[in-house]
N, C-alpha and C. Protein backbone atom coordinates (compact mmCIF):
# COMPACT_ATOMS: atom_id res chain seq x y z
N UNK A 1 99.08 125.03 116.48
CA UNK A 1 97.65 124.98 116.26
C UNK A 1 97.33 123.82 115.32
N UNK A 2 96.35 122.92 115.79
CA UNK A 2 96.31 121.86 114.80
C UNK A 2 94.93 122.45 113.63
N UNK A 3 94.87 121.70 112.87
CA UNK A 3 93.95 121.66 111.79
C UNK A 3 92.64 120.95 112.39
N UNK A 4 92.61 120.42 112.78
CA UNK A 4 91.08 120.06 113.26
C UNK A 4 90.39 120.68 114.76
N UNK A 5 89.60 121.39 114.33
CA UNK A 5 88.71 121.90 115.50
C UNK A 5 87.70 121.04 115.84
N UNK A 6 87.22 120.79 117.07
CA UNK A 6 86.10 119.95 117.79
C UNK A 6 85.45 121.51 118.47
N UNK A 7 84.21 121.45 118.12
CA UNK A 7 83.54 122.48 119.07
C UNK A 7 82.26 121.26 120.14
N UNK A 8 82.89 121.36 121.39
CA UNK A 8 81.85 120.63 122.32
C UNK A 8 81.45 121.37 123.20
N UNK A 9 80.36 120.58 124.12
CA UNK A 9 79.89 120.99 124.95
C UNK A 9 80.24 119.91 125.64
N UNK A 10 79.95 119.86 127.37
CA UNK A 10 80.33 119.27 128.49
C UNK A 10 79.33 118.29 128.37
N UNK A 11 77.92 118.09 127.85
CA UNK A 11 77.41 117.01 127.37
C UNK A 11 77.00 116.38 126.41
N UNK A 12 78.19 116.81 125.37
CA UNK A 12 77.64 116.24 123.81
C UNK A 12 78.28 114.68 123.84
N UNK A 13 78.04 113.76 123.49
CA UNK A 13 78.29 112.29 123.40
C UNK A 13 79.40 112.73 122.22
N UNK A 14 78.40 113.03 120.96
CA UNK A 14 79.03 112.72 119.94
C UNK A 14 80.19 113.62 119.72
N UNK A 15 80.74 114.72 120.58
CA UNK A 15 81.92 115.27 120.14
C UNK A 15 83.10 113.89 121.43
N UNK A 16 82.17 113.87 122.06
CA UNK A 16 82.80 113.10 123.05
C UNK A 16 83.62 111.59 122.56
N UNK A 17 83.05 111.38 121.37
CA UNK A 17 83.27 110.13 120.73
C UNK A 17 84.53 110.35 120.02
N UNK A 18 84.16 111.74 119.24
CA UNK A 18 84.96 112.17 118.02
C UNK A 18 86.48 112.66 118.86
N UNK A 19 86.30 113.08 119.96
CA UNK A 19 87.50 113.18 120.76
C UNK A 19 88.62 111.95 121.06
N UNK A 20 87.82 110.88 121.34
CA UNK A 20 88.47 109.60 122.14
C UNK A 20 88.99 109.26 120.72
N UNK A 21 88.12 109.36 119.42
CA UNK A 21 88.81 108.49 118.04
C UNK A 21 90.22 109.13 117.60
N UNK A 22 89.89 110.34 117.71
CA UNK A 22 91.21 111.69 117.58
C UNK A 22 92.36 110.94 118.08
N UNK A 23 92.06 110.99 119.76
CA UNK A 23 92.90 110.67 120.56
C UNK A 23 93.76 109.59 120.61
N UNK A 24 92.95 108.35 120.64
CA UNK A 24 93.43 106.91 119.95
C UNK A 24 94.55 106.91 118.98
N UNK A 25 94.00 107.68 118.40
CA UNK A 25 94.81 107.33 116.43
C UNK A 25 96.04 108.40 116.54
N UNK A 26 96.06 109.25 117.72
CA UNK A 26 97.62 110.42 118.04
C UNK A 26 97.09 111.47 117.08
N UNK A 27 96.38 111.87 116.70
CA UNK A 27 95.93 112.60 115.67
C UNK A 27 95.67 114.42 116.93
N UNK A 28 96.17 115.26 116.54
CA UNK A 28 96.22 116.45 117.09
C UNK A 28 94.81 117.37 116.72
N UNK A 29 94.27 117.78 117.39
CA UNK A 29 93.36 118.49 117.65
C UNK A 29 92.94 119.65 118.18
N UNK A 30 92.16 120.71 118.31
CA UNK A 30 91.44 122.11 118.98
C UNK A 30 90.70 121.98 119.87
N UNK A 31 90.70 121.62 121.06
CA UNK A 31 89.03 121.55 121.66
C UNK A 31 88.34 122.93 121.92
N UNK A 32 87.78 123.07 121.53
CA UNK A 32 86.99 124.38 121.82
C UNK A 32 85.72 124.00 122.84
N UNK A 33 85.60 124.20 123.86
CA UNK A 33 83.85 123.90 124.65
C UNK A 33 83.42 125.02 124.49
N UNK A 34 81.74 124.60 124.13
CA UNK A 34 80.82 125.43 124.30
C UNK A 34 79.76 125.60 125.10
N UNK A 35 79.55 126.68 125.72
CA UNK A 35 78.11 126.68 126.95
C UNK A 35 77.43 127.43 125.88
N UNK A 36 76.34 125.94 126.03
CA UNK A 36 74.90 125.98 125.21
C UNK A 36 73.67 127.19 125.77
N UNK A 37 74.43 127.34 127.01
CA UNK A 37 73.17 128.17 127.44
C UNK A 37 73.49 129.65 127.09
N UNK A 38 75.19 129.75 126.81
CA UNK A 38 75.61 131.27 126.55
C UNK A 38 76.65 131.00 124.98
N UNK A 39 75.91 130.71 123.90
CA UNK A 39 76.85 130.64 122.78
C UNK A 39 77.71 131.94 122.46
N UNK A 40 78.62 131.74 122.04
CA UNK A 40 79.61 132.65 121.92
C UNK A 40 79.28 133.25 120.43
N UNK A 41 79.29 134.41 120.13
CA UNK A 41 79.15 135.06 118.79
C UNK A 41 79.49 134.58 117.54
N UNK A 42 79.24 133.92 116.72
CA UNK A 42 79.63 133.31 115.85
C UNK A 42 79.60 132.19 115.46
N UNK A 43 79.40 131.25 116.57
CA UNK A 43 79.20 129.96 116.70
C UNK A 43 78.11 129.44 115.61
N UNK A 44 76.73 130.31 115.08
CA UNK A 44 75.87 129.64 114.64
C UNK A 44 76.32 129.46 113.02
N UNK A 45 77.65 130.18 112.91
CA UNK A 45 78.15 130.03 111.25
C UNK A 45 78.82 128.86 111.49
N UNK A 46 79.53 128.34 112.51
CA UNK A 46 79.99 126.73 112.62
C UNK A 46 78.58 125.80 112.48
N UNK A 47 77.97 126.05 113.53
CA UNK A 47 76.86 125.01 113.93
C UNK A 47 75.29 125.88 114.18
N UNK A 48 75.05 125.35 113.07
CA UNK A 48 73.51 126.65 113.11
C UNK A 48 72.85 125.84 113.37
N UNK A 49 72.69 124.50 114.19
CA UNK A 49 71.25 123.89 114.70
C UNK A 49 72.03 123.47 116.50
């Protein structure tokens, strides 16, 4: 399990960015996706906007 979580969605740019920089640099990561239309319980204590 790495230490950095990414929570995206299938059209966020900016996790989309933060992915490719991750990726580049070999740096290990979480992807978590999220459907915006059905947030998953808890989600708004990560990302409350």
């Amino acid at each position: 399990m790495a230490d950095i979580k990414i929570y995206s969605a299938v059209v966020c740019p900016y996790a989309h960015r933060t992915r490719l920089v991750l990726q580049e640099k070999g740096i290990d990561f979480d992807l978590i996706e999220i459907d915006l239309q059905n947030k998953p319980e808890g989600f708004t204590k990560v990302s409350p906007y």
